[in-house]
PDB file of N, CA and C in Angstrom:
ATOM      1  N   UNK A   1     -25.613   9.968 -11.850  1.00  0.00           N
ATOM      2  CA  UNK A   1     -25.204   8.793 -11.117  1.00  0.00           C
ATOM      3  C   UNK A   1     -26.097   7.630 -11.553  1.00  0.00           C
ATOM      4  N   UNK A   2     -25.338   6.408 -11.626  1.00  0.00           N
ATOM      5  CA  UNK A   2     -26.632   5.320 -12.216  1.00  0.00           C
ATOM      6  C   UNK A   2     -26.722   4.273 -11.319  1.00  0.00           C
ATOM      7  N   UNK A   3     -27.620   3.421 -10.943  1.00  0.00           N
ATOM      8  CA  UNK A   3     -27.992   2.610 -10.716  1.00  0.00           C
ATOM      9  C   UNK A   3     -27.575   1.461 -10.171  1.00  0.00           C
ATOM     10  N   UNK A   4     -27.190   0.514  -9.142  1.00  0.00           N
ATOM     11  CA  UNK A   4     -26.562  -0.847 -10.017  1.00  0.00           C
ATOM     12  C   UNK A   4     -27.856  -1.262  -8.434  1.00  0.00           C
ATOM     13  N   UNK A   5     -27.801  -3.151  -9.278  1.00  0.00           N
ATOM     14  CA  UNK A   5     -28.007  -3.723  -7.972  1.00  0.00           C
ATOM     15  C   UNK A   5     -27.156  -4.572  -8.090  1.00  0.00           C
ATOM     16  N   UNK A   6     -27.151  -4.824  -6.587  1.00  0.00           N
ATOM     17  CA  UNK A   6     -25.868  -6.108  -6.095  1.00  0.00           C
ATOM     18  C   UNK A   6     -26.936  -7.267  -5.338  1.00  0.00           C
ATOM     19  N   UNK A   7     -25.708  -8.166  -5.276  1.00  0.00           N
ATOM     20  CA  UNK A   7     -26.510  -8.975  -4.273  1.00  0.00           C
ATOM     21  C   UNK A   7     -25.912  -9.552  -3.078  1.00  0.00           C
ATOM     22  N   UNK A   8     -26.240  -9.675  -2.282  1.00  0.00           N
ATOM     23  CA  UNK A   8     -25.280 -10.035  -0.763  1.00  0.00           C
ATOM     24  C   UNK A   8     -26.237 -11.063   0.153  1.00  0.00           C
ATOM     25  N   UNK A   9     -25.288 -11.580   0.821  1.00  0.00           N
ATOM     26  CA  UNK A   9     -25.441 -12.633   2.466  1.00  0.00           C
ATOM     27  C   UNK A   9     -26.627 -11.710   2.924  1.00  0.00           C
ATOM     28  N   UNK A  10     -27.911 -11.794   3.903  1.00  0.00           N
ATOM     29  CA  UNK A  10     -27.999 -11.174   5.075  1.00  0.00           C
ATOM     30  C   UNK A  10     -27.391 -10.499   5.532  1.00  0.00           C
ATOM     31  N   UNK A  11     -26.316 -11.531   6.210  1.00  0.00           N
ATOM     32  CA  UNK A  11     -25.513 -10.888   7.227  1.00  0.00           C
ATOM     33  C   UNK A  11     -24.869  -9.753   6.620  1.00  0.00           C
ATOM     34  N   UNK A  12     -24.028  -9.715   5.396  1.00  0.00           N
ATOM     35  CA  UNK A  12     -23.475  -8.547   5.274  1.00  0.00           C
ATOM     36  C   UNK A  12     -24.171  -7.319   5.163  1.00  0.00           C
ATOM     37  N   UNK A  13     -25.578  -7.721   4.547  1.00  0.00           N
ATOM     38  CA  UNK A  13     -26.320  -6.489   3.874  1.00  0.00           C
ATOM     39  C   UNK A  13     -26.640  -5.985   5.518  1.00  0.00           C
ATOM     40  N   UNK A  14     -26.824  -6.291   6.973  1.00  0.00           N
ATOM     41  CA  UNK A  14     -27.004  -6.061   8.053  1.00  0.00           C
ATOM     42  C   UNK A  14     -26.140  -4.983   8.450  1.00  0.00           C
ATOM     43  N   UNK A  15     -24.134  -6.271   8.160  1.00  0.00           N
ATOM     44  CA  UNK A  15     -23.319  -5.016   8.578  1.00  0.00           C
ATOM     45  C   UNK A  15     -23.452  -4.129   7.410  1.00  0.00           C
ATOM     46  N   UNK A  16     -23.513  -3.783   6.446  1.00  0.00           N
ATOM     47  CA  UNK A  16     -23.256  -2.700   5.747  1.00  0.00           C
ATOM     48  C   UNK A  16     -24.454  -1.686   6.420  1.00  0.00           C
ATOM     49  N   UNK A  17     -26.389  -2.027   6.775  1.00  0.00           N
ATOM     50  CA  UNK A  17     -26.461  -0.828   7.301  1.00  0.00           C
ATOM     51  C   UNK A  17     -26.079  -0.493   8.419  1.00  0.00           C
ATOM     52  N   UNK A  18     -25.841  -1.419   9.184  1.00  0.00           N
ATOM     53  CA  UNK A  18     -24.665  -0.674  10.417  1.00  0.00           C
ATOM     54  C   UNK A  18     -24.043   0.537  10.186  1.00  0.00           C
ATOM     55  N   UNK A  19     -23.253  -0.159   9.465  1.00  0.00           N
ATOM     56  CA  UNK A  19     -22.252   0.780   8.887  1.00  0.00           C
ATOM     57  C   UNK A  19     -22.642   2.171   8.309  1.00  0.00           C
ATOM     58  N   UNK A  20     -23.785   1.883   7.527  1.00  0.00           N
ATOM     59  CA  UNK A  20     -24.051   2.971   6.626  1.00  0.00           C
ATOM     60  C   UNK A  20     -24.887   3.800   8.236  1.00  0.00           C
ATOM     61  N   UNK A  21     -25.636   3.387   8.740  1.00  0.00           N
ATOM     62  CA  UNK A  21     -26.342   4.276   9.928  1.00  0.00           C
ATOM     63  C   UNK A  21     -25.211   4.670  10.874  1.00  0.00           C
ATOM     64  N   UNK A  22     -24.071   4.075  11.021  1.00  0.00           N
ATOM     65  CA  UNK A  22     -23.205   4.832  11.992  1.00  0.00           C
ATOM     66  C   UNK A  22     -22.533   6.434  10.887  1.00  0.00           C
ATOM     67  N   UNK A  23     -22.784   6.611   9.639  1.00  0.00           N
ATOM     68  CA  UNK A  23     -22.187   7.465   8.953  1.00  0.00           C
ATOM     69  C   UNK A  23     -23.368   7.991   8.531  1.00  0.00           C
ATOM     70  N   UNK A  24     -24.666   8.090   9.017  1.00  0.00           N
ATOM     71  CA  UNK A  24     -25.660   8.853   8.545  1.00  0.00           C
ATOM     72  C   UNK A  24     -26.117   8.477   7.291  1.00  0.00           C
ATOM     73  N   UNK A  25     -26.095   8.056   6.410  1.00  0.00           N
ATOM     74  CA  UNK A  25     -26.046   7.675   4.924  1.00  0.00           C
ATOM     75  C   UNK A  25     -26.586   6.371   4.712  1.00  0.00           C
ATOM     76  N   UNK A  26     -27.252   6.437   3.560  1.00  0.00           N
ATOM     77  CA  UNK A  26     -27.494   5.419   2.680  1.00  0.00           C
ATOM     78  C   UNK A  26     -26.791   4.085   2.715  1.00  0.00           C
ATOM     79  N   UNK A  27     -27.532   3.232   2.692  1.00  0.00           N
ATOM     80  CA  UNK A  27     -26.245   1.452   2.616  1.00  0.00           C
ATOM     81  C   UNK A  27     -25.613   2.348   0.727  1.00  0.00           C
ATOM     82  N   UNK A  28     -26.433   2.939  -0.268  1.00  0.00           N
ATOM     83  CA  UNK A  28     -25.947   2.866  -1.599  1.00  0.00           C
ATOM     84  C   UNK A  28     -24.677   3.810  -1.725  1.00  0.00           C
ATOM     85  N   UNK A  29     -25.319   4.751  -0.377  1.00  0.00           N
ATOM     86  CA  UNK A  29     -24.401   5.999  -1.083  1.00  0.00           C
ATOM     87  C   UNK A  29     -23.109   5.382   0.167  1.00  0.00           C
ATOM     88  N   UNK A  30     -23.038   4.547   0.820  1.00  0.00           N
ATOM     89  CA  UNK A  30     -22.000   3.956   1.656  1.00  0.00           C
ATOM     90  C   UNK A  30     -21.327   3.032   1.143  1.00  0.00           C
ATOM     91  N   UNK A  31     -22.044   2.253   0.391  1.00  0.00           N
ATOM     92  CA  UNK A  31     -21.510   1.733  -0.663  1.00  0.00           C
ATOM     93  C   UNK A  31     -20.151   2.574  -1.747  1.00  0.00           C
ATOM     94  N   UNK A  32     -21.364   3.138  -2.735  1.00  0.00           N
ATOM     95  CA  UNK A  32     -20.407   4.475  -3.321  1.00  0.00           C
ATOM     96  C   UNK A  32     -19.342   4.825  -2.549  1.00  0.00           C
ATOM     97  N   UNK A  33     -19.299   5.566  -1.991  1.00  0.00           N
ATOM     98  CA  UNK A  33     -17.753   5.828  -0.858  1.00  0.00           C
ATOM     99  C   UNK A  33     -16.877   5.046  -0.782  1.00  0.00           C
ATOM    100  N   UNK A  34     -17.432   4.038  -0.102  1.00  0.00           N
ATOM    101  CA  UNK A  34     -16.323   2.716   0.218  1.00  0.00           C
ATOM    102  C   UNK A  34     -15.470   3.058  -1.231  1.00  0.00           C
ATOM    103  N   UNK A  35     -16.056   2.808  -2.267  1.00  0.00           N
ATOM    104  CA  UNK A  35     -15.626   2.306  -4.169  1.00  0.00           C
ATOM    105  C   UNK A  35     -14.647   3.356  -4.293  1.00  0.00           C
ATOM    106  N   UNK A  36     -15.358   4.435  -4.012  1.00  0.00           N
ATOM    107  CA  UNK A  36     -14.238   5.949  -4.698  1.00  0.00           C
ATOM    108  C   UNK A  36     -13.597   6.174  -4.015  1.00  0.00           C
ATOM    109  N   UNK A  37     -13.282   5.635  -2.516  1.00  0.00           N
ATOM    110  CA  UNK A  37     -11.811   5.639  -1.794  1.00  0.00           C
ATOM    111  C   UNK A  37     -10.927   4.924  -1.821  1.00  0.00           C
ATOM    112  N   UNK A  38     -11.782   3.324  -2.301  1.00  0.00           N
ATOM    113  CA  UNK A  38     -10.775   2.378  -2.775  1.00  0.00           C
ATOM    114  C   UNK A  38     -10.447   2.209  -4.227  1.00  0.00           C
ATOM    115  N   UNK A  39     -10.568   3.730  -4.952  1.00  0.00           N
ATOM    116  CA  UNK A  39      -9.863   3.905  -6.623  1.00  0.00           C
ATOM    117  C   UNK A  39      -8.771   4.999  -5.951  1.00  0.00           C
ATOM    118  N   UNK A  40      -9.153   5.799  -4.678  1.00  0.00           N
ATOM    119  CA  UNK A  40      -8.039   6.945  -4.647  1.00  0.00           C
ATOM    120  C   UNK A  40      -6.535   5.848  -4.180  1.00  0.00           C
ATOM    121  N   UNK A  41      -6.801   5.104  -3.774  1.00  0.00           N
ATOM    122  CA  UNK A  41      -5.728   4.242  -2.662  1.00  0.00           C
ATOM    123  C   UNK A  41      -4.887   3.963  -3.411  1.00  0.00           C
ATOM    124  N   UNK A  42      -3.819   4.216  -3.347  1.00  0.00           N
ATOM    125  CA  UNK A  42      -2.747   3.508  -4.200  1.00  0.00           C
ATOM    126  C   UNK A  42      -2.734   2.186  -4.378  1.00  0.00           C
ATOM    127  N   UNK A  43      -2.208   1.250  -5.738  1.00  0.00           N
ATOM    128  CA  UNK A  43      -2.059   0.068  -5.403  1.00  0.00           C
ATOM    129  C   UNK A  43      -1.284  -0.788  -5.086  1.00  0.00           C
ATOM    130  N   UNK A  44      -1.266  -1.926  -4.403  1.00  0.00           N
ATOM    131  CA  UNK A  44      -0.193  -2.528  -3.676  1.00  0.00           C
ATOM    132  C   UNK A  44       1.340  -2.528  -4.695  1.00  0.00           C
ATOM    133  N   UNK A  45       1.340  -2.407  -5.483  1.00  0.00           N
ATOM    134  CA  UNK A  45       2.528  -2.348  -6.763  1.00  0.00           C
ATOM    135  C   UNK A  45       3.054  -0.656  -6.503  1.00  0.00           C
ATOM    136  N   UNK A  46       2.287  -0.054  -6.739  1.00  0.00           N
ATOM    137  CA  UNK A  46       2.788   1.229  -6.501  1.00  0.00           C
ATOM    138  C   UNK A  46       3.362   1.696  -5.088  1.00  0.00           C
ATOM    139  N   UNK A  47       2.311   1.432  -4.257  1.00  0.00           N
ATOM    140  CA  UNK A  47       3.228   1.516  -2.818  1.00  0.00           C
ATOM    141  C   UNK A  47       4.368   1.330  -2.782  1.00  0.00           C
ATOM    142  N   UNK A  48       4.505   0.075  -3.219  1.00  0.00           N
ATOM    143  CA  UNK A  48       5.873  -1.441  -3.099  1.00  0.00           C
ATOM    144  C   UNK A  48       7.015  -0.433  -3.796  1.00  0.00           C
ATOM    145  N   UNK A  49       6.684  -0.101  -4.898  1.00  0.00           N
ATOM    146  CA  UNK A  49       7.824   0.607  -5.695  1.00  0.00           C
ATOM    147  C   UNK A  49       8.349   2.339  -4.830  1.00  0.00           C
ATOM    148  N   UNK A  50       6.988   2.690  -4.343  1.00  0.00           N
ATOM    149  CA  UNK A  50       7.368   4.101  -3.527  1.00  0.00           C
ATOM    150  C   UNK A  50       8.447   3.715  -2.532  1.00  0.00           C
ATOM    151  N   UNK A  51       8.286   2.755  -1.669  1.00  0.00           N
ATOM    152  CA  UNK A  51       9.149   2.307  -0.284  1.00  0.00           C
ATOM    153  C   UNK A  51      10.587   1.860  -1.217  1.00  0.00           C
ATOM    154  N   UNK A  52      10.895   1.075  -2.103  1.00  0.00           N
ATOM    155  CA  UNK A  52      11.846   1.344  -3.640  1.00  0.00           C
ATOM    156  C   UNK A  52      12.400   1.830  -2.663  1.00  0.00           C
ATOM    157  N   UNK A  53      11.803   2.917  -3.573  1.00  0.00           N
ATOM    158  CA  UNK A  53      12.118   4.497  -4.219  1.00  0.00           C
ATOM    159  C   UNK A  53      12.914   5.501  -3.376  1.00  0.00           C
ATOM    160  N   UNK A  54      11.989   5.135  -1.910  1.00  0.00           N
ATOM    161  CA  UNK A  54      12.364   5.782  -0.795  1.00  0.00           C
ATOM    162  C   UNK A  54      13.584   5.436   0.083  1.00  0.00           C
ATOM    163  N   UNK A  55      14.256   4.251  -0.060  1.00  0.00           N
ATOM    164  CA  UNK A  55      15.035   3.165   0.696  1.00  0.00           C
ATOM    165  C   UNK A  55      16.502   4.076  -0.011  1.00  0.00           C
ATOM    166  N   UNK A  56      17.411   4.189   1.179  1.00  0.00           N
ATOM    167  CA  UNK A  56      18.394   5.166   0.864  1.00  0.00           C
ATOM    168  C   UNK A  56      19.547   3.876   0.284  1.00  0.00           C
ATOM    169  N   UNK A  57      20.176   4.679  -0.700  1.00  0.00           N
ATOM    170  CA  UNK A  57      21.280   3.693  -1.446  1.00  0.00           C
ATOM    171  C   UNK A  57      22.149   3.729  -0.972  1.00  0.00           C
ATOM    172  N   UNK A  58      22.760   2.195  -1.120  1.00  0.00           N
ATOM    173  CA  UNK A  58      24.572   1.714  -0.356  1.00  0.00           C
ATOM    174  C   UNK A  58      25.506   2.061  -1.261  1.00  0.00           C
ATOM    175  N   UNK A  59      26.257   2.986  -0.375  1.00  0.00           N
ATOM    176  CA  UNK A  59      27.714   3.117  -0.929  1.00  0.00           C
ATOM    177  C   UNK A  59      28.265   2.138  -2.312  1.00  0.00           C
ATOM    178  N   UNK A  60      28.166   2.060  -3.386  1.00  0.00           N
ATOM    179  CA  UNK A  60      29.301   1.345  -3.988  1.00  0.00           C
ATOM    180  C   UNK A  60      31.017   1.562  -4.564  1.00  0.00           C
ATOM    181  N   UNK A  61      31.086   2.092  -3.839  1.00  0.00           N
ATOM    182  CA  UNK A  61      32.798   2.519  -3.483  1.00  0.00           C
ATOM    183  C   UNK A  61      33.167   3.445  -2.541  1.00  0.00           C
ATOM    184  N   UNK A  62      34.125   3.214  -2.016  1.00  0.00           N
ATOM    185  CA  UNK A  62      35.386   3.612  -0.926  1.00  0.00           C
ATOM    186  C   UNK A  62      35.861   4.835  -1.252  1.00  0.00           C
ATOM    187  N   UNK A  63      35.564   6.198  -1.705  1.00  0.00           N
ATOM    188  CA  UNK A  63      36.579   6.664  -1.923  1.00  0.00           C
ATOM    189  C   UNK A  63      37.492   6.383  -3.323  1.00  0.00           C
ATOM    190  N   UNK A  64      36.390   6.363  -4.133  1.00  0.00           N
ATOM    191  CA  UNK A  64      36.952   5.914  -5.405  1.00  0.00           C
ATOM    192  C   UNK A  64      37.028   4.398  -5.972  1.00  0.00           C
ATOM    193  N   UNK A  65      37.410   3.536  -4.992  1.00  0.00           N
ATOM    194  CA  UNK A  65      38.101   2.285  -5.235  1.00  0.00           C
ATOM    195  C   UNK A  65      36.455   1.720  -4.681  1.00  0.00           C
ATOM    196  N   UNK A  66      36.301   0.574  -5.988  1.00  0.00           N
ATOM    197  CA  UNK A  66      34.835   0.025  -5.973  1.00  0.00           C
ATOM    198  C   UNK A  66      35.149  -1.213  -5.020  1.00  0.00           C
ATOM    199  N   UNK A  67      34.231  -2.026  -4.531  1.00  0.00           N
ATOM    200  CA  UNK A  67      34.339  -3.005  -3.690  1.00  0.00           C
ATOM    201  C   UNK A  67      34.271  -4.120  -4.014  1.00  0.00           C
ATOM    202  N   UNK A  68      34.898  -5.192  -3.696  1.00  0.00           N
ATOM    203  CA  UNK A  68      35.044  -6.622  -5.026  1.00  0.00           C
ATOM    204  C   UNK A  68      33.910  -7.629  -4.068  1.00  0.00           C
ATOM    205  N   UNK A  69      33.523  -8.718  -4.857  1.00  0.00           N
ATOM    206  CA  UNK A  69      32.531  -9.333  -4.783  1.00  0.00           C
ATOM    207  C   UNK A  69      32.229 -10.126  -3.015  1.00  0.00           C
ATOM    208  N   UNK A  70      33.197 -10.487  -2.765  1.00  0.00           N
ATOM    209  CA  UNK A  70      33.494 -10.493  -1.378  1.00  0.00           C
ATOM    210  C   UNK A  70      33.835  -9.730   0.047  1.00  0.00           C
ATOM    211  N   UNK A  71      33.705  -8.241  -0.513  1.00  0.00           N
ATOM    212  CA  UNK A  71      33.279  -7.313  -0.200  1.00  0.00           C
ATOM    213  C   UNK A  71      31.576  -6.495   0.553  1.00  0.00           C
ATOM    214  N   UNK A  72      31.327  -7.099  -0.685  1.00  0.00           N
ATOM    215  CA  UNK A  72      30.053  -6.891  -0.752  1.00  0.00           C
ATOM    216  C   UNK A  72      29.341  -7.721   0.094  1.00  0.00           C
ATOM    217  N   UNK A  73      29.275  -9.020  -0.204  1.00  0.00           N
ATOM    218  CA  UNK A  73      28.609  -9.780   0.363  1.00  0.00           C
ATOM    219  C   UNK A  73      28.888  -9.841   1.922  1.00  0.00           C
ATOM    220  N   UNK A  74      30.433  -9.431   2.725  1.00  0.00           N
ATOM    221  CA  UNK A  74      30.863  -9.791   4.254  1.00  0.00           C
ATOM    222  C   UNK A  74      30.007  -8.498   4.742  1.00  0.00           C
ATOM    223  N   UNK A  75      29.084  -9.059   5.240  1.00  0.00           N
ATOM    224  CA  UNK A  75      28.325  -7.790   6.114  1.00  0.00           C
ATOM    225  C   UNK A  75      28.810  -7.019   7.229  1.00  0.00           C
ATOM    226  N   UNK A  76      29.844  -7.268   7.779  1.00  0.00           N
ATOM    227  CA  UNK A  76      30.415  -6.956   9.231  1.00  0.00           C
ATOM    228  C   UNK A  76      31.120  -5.823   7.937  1.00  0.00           C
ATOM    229  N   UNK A  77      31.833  -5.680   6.928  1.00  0.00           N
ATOM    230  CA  UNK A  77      32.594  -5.039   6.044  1.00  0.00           C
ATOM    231  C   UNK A  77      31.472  -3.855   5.496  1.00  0.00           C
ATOM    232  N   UNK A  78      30.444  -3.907   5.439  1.00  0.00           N
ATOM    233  CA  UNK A  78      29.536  -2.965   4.568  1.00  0.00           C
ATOM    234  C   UNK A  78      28.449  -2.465   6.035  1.00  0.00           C
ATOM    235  N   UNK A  79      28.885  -2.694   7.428  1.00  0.00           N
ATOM    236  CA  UNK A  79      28.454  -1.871   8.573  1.00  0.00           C
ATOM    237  C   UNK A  79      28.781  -0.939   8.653  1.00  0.00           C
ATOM    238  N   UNK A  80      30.479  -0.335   8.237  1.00  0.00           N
ATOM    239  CA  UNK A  80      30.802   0.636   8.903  1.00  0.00           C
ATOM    240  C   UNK A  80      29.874   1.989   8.069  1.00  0.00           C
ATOM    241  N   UNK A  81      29.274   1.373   6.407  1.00  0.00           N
ATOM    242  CA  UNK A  81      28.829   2.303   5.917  1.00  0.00           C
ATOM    243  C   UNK A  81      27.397   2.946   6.200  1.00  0.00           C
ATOM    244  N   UNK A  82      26.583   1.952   7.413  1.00  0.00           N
ATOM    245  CA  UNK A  82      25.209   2.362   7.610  1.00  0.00           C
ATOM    246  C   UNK A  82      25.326   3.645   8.653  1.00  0.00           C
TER     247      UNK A  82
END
């Protein structure tokens, strides 16, 4: 493990040992943590694309017969399919 120094406000370097004494630990090794949970986290792009991904697809046809452009767009017309 190597080294770094940072530099901070007072105030934050305060809350961080807060922080780090409410978790038993080091401000460094509380530090550390914070970092390697915020590389596991997905990123806001990836999320965005999961919820995509996940979002169930609209009908584009009737029973064969596709739906014409004014169709589509009259929303009271594309209710009965939710």
């Amino acid at each position: 493990m190597k080294n770094v120094t940072i530099s901070m406000d007072e105030s934050d370097l305060a809350w961080a040992r807060a922080q780090a004494g409410k978790e038993g630990v080091s401000v460094s090794r509380w530090i550390a943590g914070r970092v390697a949970r915020e590389r596991q986290r997905p990123s806001d792009f990836q999320a965005q694309m999961l919820a995509v991904m996940e979002t169930p697809l609209a009908p584009m046809s009737d029973g064969g017969r596709t739906f014409n452009r004014e169709e589509i767009y009259d929303r009271r017309f594309m209710k009965r399919f939710r």
